[in-house]
Protein backbone atom coordinates (compact mmCIF):
# COMPACT_ATOMS: atom_id res chain seq x y z
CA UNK A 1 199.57 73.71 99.63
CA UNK A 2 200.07 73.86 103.55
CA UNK A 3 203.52 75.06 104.51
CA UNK A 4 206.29 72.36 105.46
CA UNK A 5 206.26 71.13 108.83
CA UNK A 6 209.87 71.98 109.97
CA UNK A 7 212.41 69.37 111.07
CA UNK A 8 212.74 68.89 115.38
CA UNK A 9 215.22 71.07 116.72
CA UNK A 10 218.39 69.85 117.90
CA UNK A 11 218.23 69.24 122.23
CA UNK A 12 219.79 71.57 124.34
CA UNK A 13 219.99 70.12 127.77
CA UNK A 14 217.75 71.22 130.79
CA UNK A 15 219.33 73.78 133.14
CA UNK A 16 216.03 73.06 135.42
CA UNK A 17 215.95 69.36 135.29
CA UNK A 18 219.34 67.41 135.11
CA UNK A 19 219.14 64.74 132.32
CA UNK A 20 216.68 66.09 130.06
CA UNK A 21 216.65 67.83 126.94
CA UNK A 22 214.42 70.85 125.47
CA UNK A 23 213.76 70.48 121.20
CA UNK A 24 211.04 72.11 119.47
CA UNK A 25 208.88 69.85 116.89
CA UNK A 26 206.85 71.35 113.67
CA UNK A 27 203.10 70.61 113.63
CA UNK A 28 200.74 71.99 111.37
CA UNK A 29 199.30 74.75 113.50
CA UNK A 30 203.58 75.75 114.42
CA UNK A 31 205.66 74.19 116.99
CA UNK A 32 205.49 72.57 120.30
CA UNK A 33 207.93 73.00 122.61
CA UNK A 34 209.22 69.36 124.09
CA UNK A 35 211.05 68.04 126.90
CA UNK A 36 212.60 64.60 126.58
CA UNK A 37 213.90 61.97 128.98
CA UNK A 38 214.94 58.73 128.31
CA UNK A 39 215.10 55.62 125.37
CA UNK A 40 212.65 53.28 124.72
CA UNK A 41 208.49 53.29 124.29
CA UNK A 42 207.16 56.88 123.70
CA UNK A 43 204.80 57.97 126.82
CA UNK A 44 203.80 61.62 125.58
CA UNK A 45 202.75 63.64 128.73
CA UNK A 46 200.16 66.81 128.65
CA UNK A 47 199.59 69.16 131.47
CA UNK A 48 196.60 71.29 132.00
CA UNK A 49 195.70 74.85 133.25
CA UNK A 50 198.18 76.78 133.98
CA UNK A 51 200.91 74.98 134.51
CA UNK A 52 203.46 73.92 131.56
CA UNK A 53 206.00 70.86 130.78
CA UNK A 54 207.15 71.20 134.17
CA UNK A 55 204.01 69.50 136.09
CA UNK A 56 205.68 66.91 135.50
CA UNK A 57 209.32 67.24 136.40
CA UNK A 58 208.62 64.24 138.71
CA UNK A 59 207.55 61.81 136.31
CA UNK A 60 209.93 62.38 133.69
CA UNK A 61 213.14 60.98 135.14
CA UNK A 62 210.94 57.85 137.31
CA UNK A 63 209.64 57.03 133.95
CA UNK A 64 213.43 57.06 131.68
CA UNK A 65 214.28 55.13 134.64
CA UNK A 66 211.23 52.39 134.05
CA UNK A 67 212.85 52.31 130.72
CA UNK A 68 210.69 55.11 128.37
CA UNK A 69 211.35 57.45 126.39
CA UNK A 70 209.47 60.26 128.08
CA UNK A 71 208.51 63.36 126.58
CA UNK A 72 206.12 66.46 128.60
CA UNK A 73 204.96 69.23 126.04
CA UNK A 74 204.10 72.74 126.76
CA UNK A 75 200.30 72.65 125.03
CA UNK A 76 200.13 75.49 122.56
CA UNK A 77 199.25 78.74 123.91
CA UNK A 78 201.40 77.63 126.85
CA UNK A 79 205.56 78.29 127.39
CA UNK A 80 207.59 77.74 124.26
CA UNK A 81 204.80 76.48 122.44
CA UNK A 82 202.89 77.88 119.19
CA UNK A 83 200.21 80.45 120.49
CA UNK A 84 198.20 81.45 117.49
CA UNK A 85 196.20 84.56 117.80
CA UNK A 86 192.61 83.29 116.74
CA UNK A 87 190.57 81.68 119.44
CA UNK A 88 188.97 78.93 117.73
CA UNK A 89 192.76 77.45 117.12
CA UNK A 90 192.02 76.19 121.00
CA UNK A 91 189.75 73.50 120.15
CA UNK A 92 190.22 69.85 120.85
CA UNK A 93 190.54 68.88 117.23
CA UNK A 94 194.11 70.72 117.11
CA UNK A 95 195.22 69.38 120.30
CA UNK A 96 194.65 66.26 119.31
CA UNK A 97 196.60 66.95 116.16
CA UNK A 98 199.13 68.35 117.85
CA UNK A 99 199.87 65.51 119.90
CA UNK A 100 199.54 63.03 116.86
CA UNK A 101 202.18 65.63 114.92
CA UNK A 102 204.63 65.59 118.12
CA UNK A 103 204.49 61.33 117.88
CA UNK A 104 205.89 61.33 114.26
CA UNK A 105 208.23 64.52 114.44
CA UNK A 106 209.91 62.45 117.15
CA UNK A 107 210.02 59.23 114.63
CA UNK A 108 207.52 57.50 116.50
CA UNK A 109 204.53 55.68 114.80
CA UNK A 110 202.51 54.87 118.51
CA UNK A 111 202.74 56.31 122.02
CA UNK A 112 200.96 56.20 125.57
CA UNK A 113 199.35 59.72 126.31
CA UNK A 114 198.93 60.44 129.84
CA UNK A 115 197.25 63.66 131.11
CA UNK A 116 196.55 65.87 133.33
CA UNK A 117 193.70 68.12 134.32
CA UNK A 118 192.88 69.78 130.83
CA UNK A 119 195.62 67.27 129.47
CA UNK A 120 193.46 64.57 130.52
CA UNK A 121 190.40 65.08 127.88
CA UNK A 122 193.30 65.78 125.64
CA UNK A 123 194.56 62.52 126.23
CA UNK A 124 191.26 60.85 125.98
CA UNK A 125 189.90 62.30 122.63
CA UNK A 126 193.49 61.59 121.43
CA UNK A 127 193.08 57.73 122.31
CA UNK A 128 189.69 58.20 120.93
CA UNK A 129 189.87 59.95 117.59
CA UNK A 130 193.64 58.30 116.81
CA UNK A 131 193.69 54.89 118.47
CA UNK A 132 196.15 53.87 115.73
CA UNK A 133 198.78 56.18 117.28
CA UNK A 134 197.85 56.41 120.85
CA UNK A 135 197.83 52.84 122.58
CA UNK A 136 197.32 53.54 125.77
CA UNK A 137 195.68 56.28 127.66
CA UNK A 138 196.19 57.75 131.46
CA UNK A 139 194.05 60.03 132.78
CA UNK A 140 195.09 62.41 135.99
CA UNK A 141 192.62 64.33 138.12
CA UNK A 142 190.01 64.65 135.73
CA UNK A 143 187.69 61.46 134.77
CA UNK A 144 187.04 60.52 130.95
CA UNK A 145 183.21 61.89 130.35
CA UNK A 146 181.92 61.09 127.05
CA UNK A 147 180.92 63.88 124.71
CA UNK A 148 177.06 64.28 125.31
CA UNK A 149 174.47 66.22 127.17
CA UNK A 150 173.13 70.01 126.91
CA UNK A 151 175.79 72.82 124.78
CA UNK A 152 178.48 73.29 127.88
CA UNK A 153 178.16 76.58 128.62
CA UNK A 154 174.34 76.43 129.10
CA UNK A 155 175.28 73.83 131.35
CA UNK A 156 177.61 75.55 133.04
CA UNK A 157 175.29 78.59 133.17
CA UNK A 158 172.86 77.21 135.64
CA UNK A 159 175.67 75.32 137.96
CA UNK A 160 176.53 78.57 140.48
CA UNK A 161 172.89 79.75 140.97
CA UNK A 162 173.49 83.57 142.23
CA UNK A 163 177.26 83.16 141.73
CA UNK A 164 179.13 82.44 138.50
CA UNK A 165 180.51 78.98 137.56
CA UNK A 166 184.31 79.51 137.18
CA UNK A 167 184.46 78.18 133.19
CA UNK A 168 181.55 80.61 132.77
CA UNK A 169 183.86 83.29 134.32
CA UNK A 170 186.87 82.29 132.02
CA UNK A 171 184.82 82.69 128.38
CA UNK A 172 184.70 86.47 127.95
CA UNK A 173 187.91 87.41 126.36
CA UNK A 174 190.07 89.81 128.79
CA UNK A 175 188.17 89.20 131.91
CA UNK A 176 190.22 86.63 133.43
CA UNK A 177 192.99 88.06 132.18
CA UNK A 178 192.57 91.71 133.45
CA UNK A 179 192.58 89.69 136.88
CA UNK A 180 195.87 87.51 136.48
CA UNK A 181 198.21 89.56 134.54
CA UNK A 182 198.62 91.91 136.86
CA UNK A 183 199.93 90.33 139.37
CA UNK A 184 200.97 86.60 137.98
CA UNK A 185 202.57 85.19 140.48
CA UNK A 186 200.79 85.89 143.18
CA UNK A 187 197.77 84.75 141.23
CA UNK A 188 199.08 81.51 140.52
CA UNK A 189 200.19 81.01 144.28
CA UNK A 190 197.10 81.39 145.16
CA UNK A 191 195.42 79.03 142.79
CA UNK A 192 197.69 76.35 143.37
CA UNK A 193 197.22 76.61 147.29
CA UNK A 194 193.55 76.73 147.13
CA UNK A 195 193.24 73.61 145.08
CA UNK A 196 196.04 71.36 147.18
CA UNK A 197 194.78 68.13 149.22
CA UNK A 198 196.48 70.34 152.15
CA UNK A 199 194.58 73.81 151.64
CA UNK A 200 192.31 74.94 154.93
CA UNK A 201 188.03 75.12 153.20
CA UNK A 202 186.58 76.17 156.47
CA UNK A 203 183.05 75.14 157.28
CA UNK A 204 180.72 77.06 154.93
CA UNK A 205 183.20 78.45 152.40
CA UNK A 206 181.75 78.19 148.73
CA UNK A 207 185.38 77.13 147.58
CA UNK A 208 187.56 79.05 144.76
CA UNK A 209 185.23 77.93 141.47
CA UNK A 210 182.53 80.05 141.65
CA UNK A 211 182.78 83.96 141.51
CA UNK A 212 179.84 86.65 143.14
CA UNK A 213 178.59 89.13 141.05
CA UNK A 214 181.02 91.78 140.28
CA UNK A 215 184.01 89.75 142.36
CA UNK A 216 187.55 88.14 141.38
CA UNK A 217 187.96 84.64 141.73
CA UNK A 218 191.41 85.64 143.83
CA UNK A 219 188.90 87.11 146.31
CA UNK A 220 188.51 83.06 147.71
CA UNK A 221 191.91 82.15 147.83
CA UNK A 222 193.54 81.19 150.97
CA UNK A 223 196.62 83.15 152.30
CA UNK A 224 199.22 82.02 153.82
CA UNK A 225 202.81 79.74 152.71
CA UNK A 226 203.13 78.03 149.73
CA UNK A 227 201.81 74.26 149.71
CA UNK A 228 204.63 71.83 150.63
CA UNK A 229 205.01 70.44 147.01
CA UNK A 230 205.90 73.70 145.49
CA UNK A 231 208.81 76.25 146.28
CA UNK A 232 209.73 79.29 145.81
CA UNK A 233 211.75 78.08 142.87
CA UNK A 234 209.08 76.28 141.24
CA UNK A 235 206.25 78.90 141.69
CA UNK A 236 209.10 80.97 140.04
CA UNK A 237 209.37 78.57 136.45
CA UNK A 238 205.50 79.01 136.03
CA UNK A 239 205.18 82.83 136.71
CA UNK A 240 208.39 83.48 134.34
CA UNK A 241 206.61 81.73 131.68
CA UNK A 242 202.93 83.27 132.00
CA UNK A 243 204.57 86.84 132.50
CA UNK A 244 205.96 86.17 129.17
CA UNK A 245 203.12 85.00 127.68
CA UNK A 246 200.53 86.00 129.17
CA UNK A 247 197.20 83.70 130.24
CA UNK A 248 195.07 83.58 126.65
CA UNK A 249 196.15 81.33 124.93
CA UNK A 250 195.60 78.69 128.39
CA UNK A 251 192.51 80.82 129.05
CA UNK A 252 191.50 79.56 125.55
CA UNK A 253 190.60 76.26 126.38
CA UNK A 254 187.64 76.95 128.30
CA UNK A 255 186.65 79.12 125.64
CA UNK A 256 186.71 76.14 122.98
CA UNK A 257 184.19 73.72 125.05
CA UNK A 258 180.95 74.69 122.84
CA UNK A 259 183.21 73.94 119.91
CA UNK A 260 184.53 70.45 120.98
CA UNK A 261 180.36 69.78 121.58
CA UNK A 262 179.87 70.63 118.22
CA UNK A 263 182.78 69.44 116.49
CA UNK A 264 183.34 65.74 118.47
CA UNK A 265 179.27 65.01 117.73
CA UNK A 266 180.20 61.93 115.86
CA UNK A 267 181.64 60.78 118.85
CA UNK A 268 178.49 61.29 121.18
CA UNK A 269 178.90 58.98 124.25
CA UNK A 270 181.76 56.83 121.98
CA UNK A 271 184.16 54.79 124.78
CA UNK A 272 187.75 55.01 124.76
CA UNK A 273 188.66 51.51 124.30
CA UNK A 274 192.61 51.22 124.96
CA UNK A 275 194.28 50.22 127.81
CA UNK A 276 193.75 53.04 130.79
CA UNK A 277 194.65 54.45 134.04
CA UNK A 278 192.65 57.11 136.08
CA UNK A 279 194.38 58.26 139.11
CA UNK A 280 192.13 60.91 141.28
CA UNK A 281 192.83 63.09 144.32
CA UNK A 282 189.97 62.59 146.94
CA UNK A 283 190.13 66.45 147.68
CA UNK A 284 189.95 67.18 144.40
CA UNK A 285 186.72 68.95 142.94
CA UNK A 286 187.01 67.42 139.43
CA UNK A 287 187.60 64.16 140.90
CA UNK A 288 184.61 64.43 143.38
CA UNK A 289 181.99 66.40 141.19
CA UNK A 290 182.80 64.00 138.11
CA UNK A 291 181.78 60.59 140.46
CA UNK A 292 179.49 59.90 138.66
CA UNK A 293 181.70 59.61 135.40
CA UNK A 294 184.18 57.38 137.16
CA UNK A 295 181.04 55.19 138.33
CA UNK A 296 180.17 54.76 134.47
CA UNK A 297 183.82 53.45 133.55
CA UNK A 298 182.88 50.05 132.73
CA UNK A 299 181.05 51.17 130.00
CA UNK A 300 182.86 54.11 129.21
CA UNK A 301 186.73 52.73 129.27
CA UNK A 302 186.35 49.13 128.80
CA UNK A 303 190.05 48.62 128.57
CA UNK A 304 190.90 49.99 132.33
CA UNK A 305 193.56 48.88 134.30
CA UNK A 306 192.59 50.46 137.64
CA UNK A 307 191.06 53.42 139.17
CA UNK A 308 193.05 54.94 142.14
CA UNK A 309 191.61 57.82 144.69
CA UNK A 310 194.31 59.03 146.70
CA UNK A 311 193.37 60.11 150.15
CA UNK A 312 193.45 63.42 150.79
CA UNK A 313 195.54 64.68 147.86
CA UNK A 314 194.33 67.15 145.96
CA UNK A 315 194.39 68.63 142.49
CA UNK A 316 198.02 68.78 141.30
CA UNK A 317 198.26 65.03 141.89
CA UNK A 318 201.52 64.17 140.09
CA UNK A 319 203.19 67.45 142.16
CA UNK A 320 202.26 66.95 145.37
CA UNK A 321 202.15 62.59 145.25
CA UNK A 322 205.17 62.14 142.37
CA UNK A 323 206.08 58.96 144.29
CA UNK A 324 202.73 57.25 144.41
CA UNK A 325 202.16 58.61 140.95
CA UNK A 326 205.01 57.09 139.48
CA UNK A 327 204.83 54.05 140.99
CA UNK A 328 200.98 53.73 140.02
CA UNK A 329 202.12 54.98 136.58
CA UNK A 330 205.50 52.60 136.10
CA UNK A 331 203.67 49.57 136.88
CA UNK A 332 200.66 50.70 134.90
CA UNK A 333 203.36 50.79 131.80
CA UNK A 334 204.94 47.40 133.02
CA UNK A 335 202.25 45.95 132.63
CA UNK A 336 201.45 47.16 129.05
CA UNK A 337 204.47 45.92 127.44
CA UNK A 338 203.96 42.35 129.04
């Protein structure tokens, strides 16, 4: 028999945002750490890599404001989260069960899933493979592409010619992380600058996603201040937690993507047909180099509201545009409960 799922934790209020409260919920593969704003419809928020619950410290008190009941989860392998040891506990299928386990431990039958980088094709294949809990779908940064095509990483293989394709970099266990851990923080400054709307790419520069042979991807990062959406202070939250941690069990995403091929083949070019949202950053790289998936939308999310590029933001859309964001996001919601 599989072991009880544990009741939700009682909520301890936020010492980092005012008004919020931090629970933990039992799912099958352990717990997943929650923080909640808010009464009324569930909007369930996901973050991607590496950030944690608190990408979206902006959104969470705009949208218990707009009347929701708004909860952003650290994905496992991330924060206070579950990180199981094994690899293969990464792939989409747990995510998405995850996210349908967080819905009913919080007495919810339905919720809107909105995402973000990685949390975006977690939000989609959670629309997709449990439209009776997840009515609504928003995707942030990174456009809904249907499961199809050549294995990923043989894709991915042949994208940096001479130089190696980022998620190619990330799949050997250790690699990536003999690079971060050592020096966290500044790592994750870096990152963060390099893929802002406001980050310097002079003329010629190969940008931050592909690695030479026998370099670090840190080599390519700009130096310099912070970006103007994140302090010291905030840079601080995310470094305490991936000190703690350390970067596997985020790192283990990427290394899941020939499993999601495999295991979402049923779902080969399927549509997400619920209500949707995309909201891009027109200096963002996964906005730009997925066009063409955006261009295929009609087919691909019949049910969406809108698609909104926002000049010259970047990748951490919902950080470094939280009002345009919320407001796309609020009326988006609005507008779903009629």
């Amino acid at each position: 028999m599989p072991a009880p799922v544990p009741a939700p934790s009682a909520g301890r209020p936020s010492a980092l945002l005012p008004g919020a409260i931090h629970r933990t919920v039992g799912v099958p593969g352990g717990r997943i750490h929650c923080v909640e704003q808010g009464e009324g419809p569930l909007v369930l928020l996901v973050h991607g890599f590496p950030e944690s619950w608190y990408s979206w410290r902006h959104q969470l008190p705009a949208l218990a404001a707009a009347g929701h009941r708004a909860v952003a989860i650290d994905v496992r392998g991330y924060g206070r989260s579950s990180a199981p040891a094994a690899t293969d506990a990464y792939r989409m299928l747990a995510h998405v069960a995850d996210n349908t386990a967080v819905v009913h431990a919080l007495g919810e039958e339905s919720a809107t899933v909105v995402g973000h980088d990685w949390g975006s094709p977690i939000a989609a294949n959670s629309a997709l493979l449990r439209p009776d809990v997840f009515t609504g779908v928003g995707l942030l940064s990174v456009p809904y592409a249907p499961r199809g095509g050549p294995r990923p990483t043989d894709g991915f293989a042949a994208v940096g010619g001479d130089e190696e394709f980022y998620v190619s970099y990330f799949q050997t266990p250790g690699r990536a992380e003999a690079e971060i851990e050592p020096d966290v923080r500044g790592w994750l400054a870096g990152f963060y600058a390099g893929l802002s709307g406001d980050a310097p790419v002079p003329d010629g520069h190969p940008g931050l996603f592909f690695v030479p042979p026998g370099a670090r991807m840190a080599d390519r990062f700009p130096a310099g201040e912070l970006p103007d959406w994140l302090d010291e202070r905030d840079l601080d939250v995310y470094a305490e937690e991936f000190e703690r941690t350390g970067l596997t069990g985020a790192l283990n995403r990427y290394r899941n993507v020939d499993r999601d091929w495999e295991d979402l083949a049923a779902w080969d070019g399927a549509p997400v047909t619920q209500p949707s949202i995309f909201i891009g950053g027109s200096r963002d790289a996964s906005t730009t180099w997925m066009s063409d998936a955006v261009e295929a939308y009609p087919k691909t999310l019949p049910g969406l509201t809108a698609a909104h590029v926002l000049d010259g933001c970047g990748h951490w859309i919902q950080q470094e545009r939280p009002a345009e964001v919320n407001r796309l996001l609020t009326d988006w919601l609005r507008g779903l409960r009629g």
